[in-house]
Structures are given as structure tokens and as C-alpha cells.
PDB file of N, CA and C in Angstrom:
ATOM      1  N   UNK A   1     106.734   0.081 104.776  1.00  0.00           N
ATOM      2  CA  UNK A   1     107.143  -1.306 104.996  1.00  0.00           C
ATOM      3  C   UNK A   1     107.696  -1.411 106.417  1.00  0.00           C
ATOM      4  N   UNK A   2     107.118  -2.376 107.195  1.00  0.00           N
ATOM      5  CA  UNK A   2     107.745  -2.529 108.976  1.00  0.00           C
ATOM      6  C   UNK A   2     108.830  -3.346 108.427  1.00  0.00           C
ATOM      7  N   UNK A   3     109.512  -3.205 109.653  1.00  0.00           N
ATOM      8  CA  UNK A   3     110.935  -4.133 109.683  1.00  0.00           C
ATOM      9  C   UNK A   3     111.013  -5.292 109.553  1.00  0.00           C
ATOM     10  N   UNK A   4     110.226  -6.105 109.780  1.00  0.00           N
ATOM     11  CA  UNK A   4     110.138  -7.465 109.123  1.00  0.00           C
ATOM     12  C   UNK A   4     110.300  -8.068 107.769  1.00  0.00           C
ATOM     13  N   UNK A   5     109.055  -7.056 107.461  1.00  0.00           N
ATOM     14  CA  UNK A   5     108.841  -6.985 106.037  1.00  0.00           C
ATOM     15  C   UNK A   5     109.735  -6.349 105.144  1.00  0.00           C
ATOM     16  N   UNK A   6     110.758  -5.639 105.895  1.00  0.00           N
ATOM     17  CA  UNK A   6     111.793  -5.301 105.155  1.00  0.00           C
ATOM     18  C   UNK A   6     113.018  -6.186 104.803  1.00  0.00           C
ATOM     19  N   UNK A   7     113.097  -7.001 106.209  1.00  0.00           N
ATOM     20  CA  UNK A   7     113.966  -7.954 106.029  1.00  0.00           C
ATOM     21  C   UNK A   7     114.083  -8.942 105.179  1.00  0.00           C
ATOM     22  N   UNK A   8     112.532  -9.491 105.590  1.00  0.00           N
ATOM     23  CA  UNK A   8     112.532 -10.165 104.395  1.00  0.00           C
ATOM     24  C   UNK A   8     112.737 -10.308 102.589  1.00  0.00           C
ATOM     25  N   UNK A   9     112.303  -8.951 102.442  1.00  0.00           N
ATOM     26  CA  UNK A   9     112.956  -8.344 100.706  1.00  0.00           C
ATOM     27  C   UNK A   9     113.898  -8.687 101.030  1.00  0.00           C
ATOM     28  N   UNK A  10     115.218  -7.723 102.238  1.00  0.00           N
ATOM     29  CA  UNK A  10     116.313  -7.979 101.659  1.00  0.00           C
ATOM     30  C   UNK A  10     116.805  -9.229 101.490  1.00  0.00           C
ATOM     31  N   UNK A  11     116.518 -10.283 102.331  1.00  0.00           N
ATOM     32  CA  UNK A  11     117.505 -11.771 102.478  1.00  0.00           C
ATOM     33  C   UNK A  11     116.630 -12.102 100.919  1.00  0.00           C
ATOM     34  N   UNK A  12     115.207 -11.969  99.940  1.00  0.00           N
ATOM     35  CA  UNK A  12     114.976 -12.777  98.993  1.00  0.00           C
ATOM     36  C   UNK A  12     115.729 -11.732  98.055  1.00  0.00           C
ATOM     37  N   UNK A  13     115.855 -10.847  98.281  1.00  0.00           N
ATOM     38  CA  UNK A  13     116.958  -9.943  96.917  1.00  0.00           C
ATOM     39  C   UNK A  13     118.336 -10.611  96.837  1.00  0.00           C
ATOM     40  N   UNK A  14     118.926 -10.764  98.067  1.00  0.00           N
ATOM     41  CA  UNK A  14     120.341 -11.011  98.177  1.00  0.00           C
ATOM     42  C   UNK A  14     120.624 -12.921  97.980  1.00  0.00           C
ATOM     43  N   UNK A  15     119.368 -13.514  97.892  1.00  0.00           N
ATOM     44  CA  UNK A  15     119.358 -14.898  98.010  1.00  0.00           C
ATOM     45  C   UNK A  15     119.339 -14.830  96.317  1.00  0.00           C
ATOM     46  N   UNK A  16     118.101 -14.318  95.736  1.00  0.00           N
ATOM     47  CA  UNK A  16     118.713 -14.574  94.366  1.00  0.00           C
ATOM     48  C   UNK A  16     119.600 -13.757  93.626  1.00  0.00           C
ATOM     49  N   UNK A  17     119.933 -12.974  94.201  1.00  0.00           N
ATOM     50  CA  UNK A  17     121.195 -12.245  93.627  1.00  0.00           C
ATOM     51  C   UNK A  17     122.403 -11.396  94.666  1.00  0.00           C
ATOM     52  N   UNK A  18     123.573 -12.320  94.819  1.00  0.00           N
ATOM     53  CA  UNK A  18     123.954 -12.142  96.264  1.00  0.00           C
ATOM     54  C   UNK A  18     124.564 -10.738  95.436  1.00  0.00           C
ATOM     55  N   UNK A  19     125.462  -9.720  96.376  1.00  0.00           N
ATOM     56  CA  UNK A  19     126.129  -8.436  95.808  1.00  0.00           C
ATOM     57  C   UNK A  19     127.455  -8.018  96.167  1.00  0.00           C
ATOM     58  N   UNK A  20     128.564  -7.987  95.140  1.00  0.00           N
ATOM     59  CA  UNK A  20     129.725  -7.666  94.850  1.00  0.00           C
ATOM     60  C   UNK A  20     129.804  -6.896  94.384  1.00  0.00           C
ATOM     61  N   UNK A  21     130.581  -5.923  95.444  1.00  0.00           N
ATOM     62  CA  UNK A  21     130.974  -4.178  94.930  1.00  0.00           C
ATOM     63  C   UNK A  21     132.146  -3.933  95.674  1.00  0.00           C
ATOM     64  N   UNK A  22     132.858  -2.514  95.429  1.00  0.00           N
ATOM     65  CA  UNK A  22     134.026  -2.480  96.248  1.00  0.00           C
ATOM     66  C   UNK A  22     133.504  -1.456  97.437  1.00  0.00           C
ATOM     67  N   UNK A  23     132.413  -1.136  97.514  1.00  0.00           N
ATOM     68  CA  UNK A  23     132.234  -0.369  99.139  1.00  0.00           C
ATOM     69  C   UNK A  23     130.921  -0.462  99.561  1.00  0.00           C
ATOM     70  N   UNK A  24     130.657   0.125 100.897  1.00  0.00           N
ATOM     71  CA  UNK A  24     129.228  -0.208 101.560  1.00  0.00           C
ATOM     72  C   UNK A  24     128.523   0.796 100.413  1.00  0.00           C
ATOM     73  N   UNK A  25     128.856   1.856 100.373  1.00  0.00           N
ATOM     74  CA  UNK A  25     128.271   2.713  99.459  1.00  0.00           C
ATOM     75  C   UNK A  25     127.297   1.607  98.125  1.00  0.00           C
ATOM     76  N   UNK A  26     128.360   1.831  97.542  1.00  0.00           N
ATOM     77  CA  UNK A  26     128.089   0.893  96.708  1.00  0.00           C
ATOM     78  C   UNK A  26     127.298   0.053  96.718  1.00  0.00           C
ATOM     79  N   UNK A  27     126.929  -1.014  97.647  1.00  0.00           N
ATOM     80  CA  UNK A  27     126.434  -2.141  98.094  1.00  0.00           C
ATOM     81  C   UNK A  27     124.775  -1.292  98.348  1.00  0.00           C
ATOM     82  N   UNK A  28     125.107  -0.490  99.493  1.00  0.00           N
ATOM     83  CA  UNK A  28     123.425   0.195  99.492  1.00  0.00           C
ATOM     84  C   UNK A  28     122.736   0.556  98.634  1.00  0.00           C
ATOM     85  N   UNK A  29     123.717   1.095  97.287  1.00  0.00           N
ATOM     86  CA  UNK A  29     122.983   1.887  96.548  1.00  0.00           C
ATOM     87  C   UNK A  29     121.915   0.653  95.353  1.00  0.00           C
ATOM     88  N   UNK A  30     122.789  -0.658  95.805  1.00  0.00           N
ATOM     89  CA  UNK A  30     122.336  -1.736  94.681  1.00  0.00           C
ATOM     90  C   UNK A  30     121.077  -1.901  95.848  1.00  0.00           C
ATOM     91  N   UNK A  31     120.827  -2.239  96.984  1.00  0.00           N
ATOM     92  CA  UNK A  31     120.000  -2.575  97.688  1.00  0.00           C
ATOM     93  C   UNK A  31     118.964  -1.921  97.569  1.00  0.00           C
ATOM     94  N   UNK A  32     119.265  -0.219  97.162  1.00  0.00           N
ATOM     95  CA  UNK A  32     118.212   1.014  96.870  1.00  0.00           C
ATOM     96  C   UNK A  32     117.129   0.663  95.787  1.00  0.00           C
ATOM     97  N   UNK A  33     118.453   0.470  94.796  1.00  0.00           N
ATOM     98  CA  UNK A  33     117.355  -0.663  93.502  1.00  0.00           C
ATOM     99  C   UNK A  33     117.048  -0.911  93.303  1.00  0.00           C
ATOM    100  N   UNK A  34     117.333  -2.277  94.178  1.00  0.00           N
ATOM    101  CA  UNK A  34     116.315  -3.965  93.891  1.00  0.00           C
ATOM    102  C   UNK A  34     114.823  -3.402  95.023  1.00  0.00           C
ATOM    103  N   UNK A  35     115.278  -2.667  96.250  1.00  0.00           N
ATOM    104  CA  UNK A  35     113.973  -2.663  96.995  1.00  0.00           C
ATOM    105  C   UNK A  35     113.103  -1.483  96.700  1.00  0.00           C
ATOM    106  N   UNK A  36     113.476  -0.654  96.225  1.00  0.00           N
ATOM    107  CA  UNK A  36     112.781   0.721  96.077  1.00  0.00           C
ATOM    108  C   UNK A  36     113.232   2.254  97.037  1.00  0.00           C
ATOM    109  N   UNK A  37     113.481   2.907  95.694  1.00  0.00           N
ATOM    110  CA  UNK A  37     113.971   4.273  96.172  1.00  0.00           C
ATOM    111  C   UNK A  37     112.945   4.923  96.997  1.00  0.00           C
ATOM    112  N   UNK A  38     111.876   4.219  97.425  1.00  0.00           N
ATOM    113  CA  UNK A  38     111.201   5.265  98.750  1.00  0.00           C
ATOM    114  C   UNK A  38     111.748   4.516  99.971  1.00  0.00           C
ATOM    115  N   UNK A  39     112.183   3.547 100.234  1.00  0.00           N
ATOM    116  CA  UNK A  39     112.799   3.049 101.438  1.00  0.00           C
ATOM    117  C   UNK A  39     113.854   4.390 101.980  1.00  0.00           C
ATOM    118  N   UNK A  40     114.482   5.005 102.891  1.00  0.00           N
ATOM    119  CA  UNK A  40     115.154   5.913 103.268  1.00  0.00           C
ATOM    120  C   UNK A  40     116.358   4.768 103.780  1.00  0.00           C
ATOM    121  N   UNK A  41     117.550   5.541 102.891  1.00  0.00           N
ATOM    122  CA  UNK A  41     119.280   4.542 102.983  1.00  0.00           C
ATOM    123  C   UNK A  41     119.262   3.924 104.543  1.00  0.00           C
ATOM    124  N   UNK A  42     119.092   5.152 105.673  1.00  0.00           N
ATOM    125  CA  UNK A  42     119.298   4.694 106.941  1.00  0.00           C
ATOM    126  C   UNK A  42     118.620   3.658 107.307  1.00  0.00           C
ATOM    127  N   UNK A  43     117.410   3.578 106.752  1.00  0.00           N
ATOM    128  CA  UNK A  43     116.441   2.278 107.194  1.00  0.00           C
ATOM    129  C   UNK A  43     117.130   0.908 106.227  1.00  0.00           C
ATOM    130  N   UNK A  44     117.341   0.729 104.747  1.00  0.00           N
ATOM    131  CA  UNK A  44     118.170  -0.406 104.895  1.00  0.00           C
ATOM    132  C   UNK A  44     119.434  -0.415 105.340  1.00  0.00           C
ATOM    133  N   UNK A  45     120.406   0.796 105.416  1.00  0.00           N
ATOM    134  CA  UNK A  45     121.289   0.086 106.284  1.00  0.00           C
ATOM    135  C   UNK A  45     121.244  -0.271 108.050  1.00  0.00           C
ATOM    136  N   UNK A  46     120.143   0.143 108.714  1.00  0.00           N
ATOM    137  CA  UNK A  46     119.963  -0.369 109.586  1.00  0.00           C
ATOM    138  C   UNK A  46     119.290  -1.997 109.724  1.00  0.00           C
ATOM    139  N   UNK A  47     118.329  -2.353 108.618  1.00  0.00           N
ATOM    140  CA  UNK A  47     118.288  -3.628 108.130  1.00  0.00           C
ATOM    141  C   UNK A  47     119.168  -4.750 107.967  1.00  0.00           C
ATOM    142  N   UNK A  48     120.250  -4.174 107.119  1.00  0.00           N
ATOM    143  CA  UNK A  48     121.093  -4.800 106.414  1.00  0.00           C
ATOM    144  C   UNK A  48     122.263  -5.270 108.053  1.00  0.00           C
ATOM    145  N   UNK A  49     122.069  -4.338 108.925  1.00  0.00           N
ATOM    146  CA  UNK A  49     123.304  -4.699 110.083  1.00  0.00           C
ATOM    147  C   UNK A  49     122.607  -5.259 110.620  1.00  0.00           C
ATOM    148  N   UNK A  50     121.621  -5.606 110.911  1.00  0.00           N
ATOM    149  CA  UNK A  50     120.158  -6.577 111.445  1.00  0.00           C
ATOM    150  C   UNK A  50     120.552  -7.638 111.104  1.00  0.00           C
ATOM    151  N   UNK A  51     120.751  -7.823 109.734  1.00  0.00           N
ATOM    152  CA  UNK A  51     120.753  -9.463 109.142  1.00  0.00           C
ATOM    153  C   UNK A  51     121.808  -9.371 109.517  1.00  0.00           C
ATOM    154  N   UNK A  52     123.034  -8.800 109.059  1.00  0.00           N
ATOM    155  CA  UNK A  52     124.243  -9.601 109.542  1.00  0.00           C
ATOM    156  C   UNK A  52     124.538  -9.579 111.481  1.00  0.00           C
ATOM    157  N   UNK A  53     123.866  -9.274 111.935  1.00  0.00           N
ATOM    158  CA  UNK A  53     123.981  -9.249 113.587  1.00  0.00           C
ATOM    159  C   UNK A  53     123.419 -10.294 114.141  1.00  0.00           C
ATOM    160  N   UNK A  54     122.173 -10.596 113.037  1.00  0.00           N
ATOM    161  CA  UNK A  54     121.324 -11.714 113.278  1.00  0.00           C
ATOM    162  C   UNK A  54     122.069 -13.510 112.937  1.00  0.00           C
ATOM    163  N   UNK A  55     122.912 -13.021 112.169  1.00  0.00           N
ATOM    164  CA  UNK A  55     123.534 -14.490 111.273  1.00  0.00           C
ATOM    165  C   UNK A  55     122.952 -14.616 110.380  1.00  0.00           C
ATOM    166  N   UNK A  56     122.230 -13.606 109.347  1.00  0.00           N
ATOM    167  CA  UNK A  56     121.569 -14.460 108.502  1.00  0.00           C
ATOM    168  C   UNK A  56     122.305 -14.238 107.355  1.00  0.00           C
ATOM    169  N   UNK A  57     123.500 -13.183 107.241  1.00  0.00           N
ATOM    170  CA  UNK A  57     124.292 -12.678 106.095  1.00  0.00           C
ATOM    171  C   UNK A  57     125.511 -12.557 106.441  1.00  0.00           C
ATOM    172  N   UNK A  58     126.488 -12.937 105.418  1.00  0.00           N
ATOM    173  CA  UNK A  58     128.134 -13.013 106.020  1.00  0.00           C
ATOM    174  C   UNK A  58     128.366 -11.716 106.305  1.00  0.00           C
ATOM    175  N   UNK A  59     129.223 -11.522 106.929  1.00  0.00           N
ATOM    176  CA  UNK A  59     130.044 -10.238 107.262  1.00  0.00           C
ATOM    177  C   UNK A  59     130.520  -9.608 105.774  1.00  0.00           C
ATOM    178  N   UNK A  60     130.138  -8.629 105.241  1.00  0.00           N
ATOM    179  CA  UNK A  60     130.187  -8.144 104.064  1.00  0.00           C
ATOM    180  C   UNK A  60     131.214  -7.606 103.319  1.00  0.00           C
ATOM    181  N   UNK A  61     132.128  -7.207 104.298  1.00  0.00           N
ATOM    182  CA  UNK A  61     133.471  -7.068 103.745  1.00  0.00           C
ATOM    183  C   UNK A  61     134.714  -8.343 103.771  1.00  0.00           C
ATOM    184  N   UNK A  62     135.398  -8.319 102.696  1.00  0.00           N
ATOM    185  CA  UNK A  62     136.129  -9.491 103.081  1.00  0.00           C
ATOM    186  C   UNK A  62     137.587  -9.065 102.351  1.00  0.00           C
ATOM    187  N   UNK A  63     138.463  -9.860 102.336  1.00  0.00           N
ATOM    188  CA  UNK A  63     139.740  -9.400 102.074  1.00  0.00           C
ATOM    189  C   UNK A  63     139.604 -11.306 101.146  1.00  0.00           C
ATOM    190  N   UNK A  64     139.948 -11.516  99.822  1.00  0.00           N
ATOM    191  CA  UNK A  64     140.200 -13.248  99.392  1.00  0.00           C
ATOM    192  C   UNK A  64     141.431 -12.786  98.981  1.00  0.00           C
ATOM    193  N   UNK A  65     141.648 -14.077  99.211  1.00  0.00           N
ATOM    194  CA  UNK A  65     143.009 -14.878  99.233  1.00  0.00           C
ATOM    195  C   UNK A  65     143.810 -14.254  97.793  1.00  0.00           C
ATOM    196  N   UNK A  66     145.213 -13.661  97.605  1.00  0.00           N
ATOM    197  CA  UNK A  66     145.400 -12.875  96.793  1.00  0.00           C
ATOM    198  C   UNK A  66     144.815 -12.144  96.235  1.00  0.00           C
ATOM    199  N   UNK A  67     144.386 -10.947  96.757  1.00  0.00           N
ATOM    200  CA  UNK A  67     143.828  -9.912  96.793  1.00  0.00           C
ATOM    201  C   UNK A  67     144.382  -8.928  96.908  1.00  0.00           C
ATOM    202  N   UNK A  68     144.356  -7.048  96.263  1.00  0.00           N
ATOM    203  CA  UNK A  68     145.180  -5.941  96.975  1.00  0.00           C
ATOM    204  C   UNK A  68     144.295  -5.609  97.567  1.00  0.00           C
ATOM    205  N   UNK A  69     142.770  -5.323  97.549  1.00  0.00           N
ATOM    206  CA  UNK A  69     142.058  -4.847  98.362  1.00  0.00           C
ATOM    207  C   UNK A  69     140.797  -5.195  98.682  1.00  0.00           C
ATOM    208  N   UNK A  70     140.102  -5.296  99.842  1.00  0.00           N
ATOM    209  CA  UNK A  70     139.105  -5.434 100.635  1.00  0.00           C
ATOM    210  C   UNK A  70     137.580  -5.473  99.287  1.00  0.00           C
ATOM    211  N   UNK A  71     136.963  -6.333  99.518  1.00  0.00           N
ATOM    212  CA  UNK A  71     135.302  -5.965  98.677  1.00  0.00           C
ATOM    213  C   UNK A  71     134.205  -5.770  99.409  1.00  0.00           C
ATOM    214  N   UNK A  72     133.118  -5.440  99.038  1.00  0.00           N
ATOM    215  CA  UNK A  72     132.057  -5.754  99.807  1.00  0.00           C
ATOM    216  C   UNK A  72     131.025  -6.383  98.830  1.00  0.00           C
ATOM    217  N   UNK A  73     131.022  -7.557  99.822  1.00  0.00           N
ATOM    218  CA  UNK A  73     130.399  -8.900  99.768  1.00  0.00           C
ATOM    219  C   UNK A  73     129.500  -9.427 100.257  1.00  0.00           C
ATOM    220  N   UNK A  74     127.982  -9.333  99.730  1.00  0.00           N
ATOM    221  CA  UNK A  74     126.888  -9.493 100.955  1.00  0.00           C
ATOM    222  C   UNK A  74     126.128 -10.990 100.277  1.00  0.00           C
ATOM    223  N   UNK A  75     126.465 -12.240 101.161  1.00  0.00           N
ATOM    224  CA  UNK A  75     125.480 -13.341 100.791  1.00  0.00           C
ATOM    225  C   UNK A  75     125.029 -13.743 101.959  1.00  0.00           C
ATOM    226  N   UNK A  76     124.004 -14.633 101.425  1.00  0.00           N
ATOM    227  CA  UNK A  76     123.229 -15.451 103.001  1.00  0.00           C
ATOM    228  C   UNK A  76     123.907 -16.480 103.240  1.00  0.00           C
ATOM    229  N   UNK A  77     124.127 -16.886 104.853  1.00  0.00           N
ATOM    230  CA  UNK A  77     124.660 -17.889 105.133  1.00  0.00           C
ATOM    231  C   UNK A  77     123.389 -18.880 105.078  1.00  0.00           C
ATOM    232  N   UNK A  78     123.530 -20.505 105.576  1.00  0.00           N
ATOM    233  CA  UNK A  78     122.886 -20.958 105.126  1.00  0.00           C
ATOM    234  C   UNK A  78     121.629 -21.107 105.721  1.00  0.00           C
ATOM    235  N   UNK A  79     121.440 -20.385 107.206  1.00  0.00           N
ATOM    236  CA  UNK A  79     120.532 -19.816 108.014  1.00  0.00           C
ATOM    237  C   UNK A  79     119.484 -19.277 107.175  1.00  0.00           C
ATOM    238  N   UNK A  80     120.190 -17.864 106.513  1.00  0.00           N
ATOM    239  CA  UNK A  80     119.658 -16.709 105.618  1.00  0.00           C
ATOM    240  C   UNK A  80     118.846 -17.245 104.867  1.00  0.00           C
ATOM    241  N   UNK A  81     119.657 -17.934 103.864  1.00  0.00           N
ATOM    242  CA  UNK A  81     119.244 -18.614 102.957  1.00  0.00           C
ATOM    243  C   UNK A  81     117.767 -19.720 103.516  1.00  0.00           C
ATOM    244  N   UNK A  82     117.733 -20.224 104.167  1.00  0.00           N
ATOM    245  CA  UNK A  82     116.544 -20.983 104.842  1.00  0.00           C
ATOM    246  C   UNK A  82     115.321 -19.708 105.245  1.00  0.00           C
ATOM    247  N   UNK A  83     115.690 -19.340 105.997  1.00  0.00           N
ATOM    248  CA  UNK A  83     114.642 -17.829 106.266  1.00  0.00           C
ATOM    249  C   UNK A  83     114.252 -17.041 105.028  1.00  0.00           C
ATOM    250  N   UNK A  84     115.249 -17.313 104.104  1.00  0.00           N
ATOM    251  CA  UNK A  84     114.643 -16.119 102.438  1.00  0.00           C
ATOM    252  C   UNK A  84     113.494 -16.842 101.805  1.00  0.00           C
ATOM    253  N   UNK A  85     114.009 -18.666 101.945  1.00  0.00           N
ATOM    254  CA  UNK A  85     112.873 -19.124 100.987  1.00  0.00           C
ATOM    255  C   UNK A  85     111.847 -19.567 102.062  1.00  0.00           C
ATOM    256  N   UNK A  86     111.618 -19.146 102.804  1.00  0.00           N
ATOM    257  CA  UNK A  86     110.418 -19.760 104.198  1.00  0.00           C
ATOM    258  C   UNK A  86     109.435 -18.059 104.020  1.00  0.00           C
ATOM    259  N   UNK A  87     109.710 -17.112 103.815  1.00  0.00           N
ATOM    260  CA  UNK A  87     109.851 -15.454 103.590  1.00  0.00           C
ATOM    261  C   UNK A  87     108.275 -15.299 102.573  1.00  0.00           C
TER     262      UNK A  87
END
């Protein structure tokens, strides 16, 4: 799969099912999932910092409002979201 074509899985994976976990770990390993365990981790997480470098995905970690600790939180902004269903 070229990089395009990778991107695109990820923003239509994360558009219909955005992902809440408590670490990047975590978060990749759901991404491993939905796209397929022959993808190699480094290639979506080099993807995955693509979209969010690009604007097309929030910044994935976040701290909400009464909270003790940090999540990781990956949705499309509404950019993303336009590019997933155009995809």
C-alpha cells in the first residue's frame, strides 16, 4: 500500500470509528487491526503523524477537563473528516 493509499484507510477507519485509549501504544495497536497486520507499526505511525501534521486529525493526546490523566484521542477534524468521505 503507497502512502496515500494508506492515508486514506486511516482518516476512513478513524472517521467511522474515532479511537480512545490511554497510550500511543495502544492507539497503534487498534490502527494495526482495523488496517492490517502486514502494514509494518513504523509505517502507520509515520502515517498517523502525517495526518496530524497535515490537520487532518486532532492532536491525539489530550488532558479533559477533570481529569487525573492524559488519553489518547485520535479524531478527524473537520478537514479530515471532508478528505475521509471524498477518499
Amino acid at each position: 500500500m503507497n502512502a496515500a493509499a494508506l492515508r486514506d484507510a486511516l482518516l476512513r477507519t478513524v472517521l467511522c470509528r474515532p479511537i480512545v485509549v490511554n497510550t500511543v501504544d495502544e492507539g497503534l495497536d487498534v490502527l494495526i487491526q482495523r488496517l492490517g497486520d502486514d502494514i509494518p507499526r513504523a509505517t502507520i505511525a509515520a502515517a498517523l503523524q502525517s495526518v496530524v501534521a497535515d490537520g487532518l486529525a486532532c492532536e491525539p493526546v489530550r488532558l479533559p477537563p477533570g481529569a487525573l490523566q492524559c488519553h489518547w484521542h485520535l479524531e478527524l477534524t473537520p478537514r479530515g473528516q471532508e478528505t475521509a468521505r471524498k477518499a
